[in-house]
N, C-alpha and C. Protein backbone atom coordinates (compact mmCIF):
# COMPACT_ATOMS: atom_id res chain seq x y z
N UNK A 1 1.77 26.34 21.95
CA UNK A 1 1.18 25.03 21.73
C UNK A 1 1.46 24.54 20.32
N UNK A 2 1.48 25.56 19.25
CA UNK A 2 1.34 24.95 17.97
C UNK A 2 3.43 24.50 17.50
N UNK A 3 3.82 25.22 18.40
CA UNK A 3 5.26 24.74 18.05
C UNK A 3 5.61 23.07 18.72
N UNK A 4 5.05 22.83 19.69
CA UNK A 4 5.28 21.91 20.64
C UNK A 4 4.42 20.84 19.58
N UNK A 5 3.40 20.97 19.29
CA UNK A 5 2.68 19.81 18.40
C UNK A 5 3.80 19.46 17.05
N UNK A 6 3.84 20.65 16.35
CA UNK A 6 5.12 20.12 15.30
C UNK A 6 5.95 19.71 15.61
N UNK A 7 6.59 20.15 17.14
CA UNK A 7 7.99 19.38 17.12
C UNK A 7 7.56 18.17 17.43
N UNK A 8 6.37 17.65 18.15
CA UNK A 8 6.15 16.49 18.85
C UNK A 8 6.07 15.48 17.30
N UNK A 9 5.33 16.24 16.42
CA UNK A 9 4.71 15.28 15.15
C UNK A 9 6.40 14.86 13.99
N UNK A 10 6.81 15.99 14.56
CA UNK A 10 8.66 15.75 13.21
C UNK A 10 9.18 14.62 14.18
N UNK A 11 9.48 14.71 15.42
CA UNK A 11 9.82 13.61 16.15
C UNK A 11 9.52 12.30 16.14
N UNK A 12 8.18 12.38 16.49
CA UNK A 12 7.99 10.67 16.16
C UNK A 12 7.69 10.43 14.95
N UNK A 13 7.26 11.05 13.99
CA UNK A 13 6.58 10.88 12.39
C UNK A 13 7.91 10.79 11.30
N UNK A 14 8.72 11.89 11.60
CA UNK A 14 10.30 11.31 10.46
C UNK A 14 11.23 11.49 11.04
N UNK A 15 11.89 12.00 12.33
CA UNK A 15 12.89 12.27 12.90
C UNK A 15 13.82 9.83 13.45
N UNK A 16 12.28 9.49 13.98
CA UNK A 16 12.79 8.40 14.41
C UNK A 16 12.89 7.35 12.98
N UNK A 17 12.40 7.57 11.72
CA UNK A 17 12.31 6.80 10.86
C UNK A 17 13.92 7.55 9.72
N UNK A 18 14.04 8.46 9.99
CA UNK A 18 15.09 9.06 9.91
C UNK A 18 16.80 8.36 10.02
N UNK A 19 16.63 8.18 11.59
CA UNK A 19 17.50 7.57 12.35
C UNK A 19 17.51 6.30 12.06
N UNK A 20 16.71 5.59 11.78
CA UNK A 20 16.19 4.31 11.56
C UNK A 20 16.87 3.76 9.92
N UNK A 21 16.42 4.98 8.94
CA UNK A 21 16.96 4.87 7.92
C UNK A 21 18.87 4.90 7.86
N UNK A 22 18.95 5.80 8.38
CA UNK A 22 20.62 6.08 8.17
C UNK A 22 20.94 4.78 9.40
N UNK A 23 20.57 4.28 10.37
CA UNK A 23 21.83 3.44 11.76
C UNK A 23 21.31 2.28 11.80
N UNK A 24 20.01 2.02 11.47
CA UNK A 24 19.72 0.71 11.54
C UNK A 24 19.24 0.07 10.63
N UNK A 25 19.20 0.79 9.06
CA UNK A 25 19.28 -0.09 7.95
C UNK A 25 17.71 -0.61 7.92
N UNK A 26 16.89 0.33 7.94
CA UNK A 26 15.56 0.34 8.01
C UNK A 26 15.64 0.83 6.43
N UNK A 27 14.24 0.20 6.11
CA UNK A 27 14.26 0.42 4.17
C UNK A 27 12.78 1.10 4.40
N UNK A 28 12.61 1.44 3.04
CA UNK A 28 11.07 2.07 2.42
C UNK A 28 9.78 1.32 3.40
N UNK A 29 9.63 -0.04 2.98
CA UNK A 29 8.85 -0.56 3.15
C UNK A 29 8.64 -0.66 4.68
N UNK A 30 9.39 -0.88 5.14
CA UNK A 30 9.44 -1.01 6.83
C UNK A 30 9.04 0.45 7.86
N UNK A 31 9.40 1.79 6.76
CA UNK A 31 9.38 2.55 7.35
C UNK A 31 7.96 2.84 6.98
N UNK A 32 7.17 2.98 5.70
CA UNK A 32 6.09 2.89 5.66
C UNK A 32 4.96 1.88 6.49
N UNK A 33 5.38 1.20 7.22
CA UNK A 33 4.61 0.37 7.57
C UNK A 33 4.78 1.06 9.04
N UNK A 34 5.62 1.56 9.98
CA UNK A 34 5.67 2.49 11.02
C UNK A 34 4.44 3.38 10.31
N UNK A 35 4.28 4.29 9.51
CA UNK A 35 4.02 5.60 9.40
C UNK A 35 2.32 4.46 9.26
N UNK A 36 2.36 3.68 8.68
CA UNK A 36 0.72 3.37 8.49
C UNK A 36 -0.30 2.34 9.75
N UNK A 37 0.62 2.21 10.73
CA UNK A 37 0.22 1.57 11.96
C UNK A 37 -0.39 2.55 12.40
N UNK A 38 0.96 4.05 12.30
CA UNK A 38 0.51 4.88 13.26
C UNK A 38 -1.00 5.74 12.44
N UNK A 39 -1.10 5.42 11.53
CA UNK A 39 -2.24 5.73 11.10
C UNK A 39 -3.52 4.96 10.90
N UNK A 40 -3.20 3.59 11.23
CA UNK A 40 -4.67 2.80 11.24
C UNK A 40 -4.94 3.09 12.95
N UNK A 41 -4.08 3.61 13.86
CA UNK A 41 -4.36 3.69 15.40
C UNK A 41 -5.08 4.66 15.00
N UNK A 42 -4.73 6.49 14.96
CA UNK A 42 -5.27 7.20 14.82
C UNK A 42 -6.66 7.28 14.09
N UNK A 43 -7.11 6.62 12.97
CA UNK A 43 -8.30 6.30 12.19
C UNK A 43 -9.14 5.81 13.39
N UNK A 44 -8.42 4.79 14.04
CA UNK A 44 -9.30 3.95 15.30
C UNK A 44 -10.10 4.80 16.09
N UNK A 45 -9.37 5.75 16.00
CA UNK A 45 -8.97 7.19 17.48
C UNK A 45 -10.38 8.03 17.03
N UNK A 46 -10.14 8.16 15.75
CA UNK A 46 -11.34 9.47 15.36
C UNK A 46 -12.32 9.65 15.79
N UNK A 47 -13.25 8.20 15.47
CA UNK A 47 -14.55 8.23 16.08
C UNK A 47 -14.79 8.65 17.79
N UNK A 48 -13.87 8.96 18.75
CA UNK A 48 -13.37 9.08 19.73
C UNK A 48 -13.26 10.73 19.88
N UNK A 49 -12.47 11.29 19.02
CA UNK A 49 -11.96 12.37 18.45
C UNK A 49 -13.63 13.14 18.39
N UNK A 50 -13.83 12.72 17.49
CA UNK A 50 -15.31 13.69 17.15
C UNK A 50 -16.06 13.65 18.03
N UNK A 51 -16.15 12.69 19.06
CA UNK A 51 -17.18 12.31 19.95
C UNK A 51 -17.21 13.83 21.16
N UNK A 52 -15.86 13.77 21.44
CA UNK A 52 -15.36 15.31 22.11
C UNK A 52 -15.58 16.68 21.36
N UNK A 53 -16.57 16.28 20.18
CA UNK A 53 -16.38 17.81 19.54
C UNK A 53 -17.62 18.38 19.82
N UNK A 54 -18.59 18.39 20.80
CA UNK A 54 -19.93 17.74 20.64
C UNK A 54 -20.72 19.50 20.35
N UNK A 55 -19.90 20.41 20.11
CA UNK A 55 -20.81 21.77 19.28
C UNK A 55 -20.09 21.88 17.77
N UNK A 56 -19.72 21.09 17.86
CA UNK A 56 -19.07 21.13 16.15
C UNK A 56 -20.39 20.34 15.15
N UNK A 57 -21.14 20.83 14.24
CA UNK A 57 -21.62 20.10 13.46
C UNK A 57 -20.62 19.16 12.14
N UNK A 58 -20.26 18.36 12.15
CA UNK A 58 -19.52 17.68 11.48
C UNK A 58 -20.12 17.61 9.86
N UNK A 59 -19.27 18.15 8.46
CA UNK A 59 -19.70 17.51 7.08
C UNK A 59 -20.47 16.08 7.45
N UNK A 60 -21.31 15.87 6.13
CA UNK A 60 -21.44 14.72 6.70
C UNK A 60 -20.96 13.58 5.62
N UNK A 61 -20.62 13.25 6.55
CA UNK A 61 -19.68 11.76 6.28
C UNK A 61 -18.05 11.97 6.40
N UNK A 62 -18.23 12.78 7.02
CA UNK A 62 -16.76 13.19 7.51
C UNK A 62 -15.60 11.93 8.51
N UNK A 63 -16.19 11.05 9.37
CA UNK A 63 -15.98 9.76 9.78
C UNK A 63 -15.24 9.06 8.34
N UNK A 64 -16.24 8.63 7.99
CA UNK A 64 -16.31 7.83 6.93
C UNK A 64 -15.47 7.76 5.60
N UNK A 65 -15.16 9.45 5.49
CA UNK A 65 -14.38 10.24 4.44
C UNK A 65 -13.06 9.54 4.71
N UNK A 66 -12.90 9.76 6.18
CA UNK A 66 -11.24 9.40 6.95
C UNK A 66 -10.86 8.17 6.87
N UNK A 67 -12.44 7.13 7.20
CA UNK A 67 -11.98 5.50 6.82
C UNK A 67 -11.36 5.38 5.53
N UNK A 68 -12.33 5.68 4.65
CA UNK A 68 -11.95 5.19 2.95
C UNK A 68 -10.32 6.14 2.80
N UNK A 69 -10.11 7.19 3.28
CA UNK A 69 -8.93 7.71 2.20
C UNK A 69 -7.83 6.85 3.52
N UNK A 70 -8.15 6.95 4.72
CA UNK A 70 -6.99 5.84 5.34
C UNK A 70 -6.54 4.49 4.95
N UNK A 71 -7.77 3.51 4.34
CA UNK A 71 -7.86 2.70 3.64
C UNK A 71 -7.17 2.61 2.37
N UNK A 72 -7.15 3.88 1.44
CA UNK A 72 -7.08 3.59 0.08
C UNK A 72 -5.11 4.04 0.12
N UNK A 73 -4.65 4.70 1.10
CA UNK A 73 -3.34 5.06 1.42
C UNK A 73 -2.99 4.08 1.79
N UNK A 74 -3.60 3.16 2.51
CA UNK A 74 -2.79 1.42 2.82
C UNK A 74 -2.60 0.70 1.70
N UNK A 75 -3.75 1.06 0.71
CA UNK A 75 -3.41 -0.15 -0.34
C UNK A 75 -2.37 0.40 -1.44
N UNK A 76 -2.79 1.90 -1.67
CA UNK A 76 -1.71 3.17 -2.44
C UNK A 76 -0.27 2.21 -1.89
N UNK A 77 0.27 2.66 -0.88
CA UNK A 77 1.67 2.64 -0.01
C UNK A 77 2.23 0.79 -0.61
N UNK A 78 1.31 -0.29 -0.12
CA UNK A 78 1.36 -1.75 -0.73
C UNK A 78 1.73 -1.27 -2.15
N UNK A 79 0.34 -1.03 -2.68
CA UNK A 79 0.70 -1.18 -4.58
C UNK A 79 2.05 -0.11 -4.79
N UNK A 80 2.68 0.74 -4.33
CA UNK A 80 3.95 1.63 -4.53
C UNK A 80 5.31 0.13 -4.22
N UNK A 81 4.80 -0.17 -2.88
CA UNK A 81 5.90 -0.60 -2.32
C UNK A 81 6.10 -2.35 -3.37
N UNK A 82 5.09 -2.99 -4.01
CA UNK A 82 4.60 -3.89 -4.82
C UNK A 82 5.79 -3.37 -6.09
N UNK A 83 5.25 -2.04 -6.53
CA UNK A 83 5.71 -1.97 -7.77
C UNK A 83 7.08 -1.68 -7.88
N UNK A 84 7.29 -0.99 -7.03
CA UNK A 84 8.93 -0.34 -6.48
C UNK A 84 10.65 -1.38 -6.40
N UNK A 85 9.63 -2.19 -5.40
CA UNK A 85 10.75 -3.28 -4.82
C UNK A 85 10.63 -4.89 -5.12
N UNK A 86 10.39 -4.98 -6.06
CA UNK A 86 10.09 -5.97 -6.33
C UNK A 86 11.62 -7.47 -6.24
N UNK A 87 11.47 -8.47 -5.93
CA UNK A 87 10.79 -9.12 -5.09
C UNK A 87 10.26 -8.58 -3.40
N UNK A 88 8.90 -8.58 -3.14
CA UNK A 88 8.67 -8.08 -1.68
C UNK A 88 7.78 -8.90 -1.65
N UNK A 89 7.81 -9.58 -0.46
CA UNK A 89 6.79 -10.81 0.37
C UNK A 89 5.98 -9.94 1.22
N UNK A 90 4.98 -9.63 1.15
CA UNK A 90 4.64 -8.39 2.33
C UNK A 90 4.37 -9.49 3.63
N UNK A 91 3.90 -10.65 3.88
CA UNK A 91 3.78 -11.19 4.85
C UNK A 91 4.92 -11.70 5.88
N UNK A 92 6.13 -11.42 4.68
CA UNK A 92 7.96 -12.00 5.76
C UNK A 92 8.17 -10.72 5.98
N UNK A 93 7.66 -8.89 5.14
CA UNK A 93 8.11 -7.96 5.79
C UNK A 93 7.27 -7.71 7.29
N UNK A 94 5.98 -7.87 6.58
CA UNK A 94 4.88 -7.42 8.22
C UNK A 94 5.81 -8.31 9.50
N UNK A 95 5.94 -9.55 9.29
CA UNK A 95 6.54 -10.23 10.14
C UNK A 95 8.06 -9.61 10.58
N UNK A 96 9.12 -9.59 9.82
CA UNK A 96 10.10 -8.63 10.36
C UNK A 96 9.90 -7.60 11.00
N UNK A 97 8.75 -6.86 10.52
CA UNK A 97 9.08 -5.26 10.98
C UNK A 97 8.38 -5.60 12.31
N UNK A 98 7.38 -6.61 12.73
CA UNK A 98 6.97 -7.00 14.31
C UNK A 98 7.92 -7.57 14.80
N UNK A 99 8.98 -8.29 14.61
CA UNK A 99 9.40 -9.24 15.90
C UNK A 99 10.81 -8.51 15.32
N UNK A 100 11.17 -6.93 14.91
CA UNK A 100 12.40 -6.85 14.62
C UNK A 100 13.04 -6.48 15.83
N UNK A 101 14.47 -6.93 16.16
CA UNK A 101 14.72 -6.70 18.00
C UNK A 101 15.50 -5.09 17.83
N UNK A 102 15.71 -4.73 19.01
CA UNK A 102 16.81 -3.12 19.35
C UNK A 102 16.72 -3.91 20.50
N UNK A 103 17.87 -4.08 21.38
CA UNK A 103 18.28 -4.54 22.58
C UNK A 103 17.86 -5.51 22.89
N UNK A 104 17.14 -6.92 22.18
CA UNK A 104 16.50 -7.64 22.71
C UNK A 104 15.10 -7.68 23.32
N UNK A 105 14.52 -6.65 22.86
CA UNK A 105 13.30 -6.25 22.65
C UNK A 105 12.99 -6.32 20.97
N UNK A 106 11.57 -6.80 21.04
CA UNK A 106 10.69 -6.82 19.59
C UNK A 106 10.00 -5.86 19.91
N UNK A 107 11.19 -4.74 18.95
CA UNK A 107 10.31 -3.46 18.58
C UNK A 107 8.70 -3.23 18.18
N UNK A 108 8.69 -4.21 17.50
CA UNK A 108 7.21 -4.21 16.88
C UNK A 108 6.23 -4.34 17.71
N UNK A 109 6.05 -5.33 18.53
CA UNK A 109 4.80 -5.63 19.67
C UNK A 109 4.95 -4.42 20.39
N UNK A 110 6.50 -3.89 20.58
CA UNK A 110 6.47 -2.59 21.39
C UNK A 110 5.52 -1.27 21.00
N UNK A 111 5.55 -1.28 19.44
CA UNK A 111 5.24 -0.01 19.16
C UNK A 111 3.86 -0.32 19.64
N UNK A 112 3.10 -1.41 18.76
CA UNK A 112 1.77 -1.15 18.93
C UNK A 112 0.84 -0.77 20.19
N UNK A 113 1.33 -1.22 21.03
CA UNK A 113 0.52 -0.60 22.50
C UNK A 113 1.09 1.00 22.61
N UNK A 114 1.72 0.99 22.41
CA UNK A 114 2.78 2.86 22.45
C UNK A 114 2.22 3.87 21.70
N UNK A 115 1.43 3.23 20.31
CA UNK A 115 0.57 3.82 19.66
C UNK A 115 -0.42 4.25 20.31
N UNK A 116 -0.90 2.80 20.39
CA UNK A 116 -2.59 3.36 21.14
C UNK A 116 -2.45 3.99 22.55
N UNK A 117 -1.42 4.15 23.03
CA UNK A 117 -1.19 4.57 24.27
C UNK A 117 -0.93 6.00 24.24
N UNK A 118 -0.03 6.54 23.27
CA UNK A 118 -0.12 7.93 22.04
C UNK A 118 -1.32 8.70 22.26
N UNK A 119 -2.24 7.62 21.73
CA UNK A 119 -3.66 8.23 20.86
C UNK A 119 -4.16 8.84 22.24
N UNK A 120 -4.76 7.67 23.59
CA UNK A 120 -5.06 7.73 24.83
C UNK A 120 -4.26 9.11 25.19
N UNK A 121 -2.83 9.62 25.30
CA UNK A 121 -2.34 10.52 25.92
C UNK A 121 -3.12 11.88 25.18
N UNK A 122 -2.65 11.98 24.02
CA UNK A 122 -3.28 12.65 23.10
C UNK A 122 -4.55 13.34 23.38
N UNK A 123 -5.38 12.57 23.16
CA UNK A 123 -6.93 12.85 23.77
C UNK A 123 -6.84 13.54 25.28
N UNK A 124 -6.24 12.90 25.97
CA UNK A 124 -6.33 13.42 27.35
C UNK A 124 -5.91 14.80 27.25
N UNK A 125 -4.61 15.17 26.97
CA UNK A 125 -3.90 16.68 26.85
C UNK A 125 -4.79 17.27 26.31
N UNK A 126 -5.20 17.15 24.62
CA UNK A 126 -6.54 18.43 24.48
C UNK A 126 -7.29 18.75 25.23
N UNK A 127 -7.71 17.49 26.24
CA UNK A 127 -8.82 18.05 26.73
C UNK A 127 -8.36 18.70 28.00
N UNK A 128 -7.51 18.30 28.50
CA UNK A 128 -6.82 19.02 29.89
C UNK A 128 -6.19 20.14 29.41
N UNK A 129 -5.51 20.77 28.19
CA UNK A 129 -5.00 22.19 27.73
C UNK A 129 -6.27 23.48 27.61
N UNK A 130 -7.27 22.68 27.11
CA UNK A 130 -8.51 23.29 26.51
C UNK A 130 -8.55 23.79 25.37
N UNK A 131 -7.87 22.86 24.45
CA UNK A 131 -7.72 23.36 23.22
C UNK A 131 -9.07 23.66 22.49
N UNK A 132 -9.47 24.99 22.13
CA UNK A 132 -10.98 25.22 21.44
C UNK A 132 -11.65 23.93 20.01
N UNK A 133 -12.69 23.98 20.40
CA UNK A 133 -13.33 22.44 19.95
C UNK A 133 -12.85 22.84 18.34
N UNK A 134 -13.04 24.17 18.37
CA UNK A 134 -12.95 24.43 16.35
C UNK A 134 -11.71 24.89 15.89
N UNK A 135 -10.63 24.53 16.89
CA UNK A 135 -9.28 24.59 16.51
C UNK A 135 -9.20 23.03 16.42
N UNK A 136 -9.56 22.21 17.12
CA UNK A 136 -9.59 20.56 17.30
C UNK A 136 -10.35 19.86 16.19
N UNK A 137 -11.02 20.76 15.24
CA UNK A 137 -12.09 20.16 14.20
C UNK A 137 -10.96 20.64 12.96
N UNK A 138 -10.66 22.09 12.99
CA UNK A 138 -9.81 22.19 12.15
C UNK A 138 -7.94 21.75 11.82
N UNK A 139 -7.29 21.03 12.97
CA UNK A 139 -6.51 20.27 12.76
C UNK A 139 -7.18 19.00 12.09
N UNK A 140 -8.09 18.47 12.58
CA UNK A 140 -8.85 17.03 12.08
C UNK A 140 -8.95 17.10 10.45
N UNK A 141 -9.13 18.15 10.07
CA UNK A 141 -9.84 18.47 8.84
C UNK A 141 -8.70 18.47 7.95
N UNK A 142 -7.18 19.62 8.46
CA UNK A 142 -6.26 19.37 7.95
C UNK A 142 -5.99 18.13 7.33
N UNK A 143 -6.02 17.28 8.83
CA UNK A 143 -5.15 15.81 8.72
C UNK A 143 -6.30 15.28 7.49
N UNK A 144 -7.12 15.52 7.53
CA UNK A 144 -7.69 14.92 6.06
C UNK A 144 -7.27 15.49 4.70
N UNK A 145 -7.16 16.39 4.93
CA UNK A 145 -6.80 17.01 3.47
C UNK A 145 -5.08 16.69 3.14
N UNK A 146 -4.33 16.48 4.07
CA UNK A 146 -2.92 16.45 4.11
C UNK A 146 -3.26 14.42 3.36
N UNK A 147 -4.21 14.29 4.27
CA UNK A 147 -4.21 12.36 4.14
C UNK A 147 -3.96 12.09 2.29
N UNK A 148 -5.20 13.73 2.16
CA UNK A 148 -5.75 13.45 0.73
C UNK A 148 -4.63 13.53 -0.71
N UNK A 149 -3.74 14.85 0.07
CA UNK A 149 -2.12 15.11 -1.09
C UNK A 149 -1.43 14.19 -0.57
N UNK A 150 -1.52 13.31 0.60
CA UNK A 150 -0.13 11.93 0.12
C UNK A 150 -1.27 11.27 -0.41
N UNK A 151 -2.23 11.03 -1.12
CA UNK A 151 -2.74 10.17 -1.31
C UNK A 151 -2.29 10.01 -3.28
N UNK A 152 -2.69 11.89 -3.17
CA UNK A 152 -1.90 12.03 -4.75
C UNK A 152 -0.61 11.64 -4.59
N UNK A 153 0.40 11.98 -3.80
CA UNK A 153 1.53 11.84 -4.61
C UNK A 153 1.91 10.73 -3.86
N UNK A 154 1.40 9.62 -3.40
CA UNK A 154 1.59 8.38 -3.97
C UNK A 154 1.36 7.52 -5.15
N UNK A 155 -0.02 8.48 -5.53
CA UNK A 155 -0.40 7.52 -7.07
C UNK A 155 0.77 8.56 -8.13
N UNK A 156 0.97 9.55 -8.03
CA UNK A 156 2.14 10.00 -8.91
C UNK A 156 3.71 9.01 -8.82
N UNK A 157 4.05 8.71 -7.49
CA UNK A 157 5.19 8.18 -7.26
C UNK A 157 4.96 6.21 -7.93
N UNK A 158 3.61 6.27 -7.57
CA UNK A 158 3.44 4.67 -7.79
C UNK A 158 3.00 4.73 -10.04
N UNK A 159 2.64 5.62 -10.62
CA UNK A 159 2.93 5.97 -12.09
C UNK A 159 4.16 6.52 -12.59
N UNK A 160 5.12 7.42 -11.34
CA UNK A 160 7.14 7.18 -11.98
C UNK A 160 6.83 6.00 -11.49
N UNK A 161 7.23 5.12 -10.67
CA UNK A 161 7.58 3.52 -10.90
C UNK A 161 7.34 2.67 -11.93
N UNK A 162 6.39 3.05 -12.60
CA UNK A 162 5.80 2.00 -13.55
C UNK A 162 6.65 2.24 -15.18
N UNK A 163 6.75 3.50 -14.97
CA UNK A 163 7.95 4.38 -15.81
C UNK A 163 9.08 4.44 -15.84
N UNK A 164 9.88 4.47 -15.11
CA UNK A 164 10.96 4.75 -14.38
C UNK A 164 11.41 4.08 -13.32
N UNK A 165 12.62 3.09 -13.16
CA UNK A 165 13.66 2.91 -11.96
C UNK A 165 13.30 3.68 -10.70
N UNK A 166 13.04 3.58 -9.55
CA UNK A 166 13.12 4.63 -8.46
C UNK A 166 13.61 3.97 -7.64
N UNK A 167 14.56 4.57 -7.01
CA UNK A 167 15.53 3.33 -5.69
C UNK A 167 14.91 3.50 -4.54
N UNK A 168 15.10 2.91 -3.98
CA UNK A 168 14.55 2.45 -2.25
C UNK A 168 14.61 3.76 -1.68
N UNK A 169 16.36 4.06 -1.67
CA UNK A 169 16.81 5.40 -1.14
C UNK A 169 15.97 6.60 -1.44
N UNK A 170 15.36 6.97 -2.54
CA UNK A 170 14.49 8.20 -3.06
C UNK A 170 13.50 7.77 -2.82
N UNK A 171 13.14 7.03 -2.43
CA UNK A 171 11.50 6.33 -2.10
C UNK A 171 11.55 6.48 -0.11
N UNK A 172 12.16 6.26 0.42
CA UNK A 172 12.71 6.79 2.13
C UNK A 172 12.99 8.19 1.55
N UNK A 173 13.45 8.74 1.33
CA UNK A 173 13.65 10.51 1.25
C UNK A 173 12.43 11.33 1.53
N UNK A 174 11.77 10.49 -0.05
CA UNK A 174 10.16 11.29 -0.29
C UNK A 174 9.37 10.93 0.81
N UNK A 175 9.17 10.32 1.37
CA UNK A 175 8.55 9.37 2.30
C UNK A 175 8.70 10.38 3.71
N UNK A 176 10.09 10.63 3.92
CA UNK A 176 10.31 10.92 5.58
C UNK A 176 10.16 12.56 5.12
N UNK A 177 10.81 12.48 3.94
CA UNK A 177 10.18 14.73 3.79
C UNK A 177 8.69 15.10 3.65
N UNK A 178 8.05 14.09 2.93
CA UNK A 178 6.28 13.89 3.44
C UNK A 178 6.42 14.06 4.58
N UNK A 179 6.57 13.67 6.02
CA UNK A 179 6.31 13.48 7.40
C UNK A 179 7.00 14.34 8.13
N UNK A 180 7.77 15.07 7.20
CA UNK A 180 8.07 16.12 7.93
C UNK A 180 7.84 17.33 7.41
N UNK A 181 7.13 17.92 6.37
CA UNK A 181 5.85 18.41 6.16
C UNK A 181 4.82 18.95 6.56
N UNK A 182 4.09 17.56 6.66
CA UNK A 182 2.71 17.56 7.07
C UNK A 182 2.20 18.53 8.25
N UNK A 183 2.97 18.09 9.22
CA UNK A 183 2.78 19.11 10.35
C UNK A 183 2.46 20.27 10.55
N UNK A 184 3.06 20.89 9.42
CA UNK A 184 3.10 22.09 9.29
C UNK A 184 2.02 22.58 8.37
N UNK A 185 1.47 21.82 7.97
CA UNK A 185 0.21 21.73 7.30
C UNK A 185 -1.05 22.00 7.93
N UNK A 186 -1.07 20.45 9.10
CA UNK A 186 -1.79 19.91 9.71
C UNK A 186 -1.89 21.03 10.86
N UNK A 187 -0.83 21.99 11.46
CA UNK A 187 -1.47 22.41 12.42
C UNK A 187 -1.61 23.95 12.33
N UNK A 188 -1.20 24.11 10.98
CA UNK A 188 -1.37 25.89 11.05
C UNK A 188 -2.08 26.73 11.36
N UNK A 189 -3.36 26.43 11.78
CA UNK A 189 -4.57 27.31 12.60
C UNK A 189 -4.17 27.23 13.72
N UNK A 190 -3.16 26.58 14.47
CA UNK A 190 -3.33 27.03 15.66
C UNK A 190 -2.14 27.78 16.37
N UNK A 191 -3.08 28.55 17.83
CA UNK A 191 -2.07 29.53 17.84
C UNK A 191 -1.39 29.78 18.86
């Protein structure tokens, strides 16, 4: 199980932003904005998430912990991508990266139901595998603490910018080797 979750998480998390970067001329900003959809879905998801944990006593404010640092990584990722690339319109990128086409399809409207449709599958499989509630609390917990080191080394990457030149290209590198990472972070208790 725990190999199948990493490969599932390198796949859609940097493998397709990957591809995206090198064939279709996908930049920093665009690809960050994939990686933070798929994370305002999942934030959505939690309260959902915990609801299924129901012998787990939860920290408290553990919910809440996940809003604010999901929150403060949206505005982190903006103020990086602000300081980085400057000129950036974030309202003509949000708009590109929704109505951007692959075959005559707008990728963008695509993803977002695919997300939440993700999250929906997601939920279902734990609970149909029987993954133990305190292996399911302790991935959760990961994904917070993992939330919490990109949270540092965005404010490190967004203080080199303010310092230092950093190109688009090393800004997608750090970005997709973050996401392919994490996983391995996020699911190491399980077995």
């Amino acid at each position: 199980m725990k190999k199948v979750e990493i490969i599932s998480a390198i796949l859609g998390d940097a493998m397709l932003p990957l591809v995206g970067f090198l064939f279709w001329d996908w930049g920093f900003y665009f690809i960050a904005l994939f990686f933070l959809f798929d994370l305002v879905i999942r934030t959505l998801f939690l309260n959902k998430k915990l609801a299924l944990l129901p012998s787990i006593v939860f920290p408290k404010g553990f919910f809440v912990k996940s809003v604010v640092l999901a929150a403060l990584e949206i505005a982190l990722l903006h103020f990086l991508s602000y300081v980085s690339l400057k000129p950036i319109i974030f309202t003509d990128e949000i708009w590109a990266f929704l109505s951007y086409e692959e075959l005559g399809i707008a990728q963008g409207f695509l993803l977002l139901p695919l997300l939440f449709f993700n999250e929906v599958i997601r939920l279902r499989n734990e609970k149909k595998v029987g993954t133990p509630q305190n292996v399911r609390f302790e991935i959760l917990k990961n994904s917070q603490l993992v939330g919490l080191v990109r949270i540092v080394f965005w404010s490190i990457l967004i203080f080199g910018s303010c310092l230092f030149s950093v190109s688009e290209t090393a800004l997608v590198v750090l970005l997709i080797l973050m996401l392919f990472v994490q996983p391995f972070w996020i699911y190491r208790n399980m077995a």
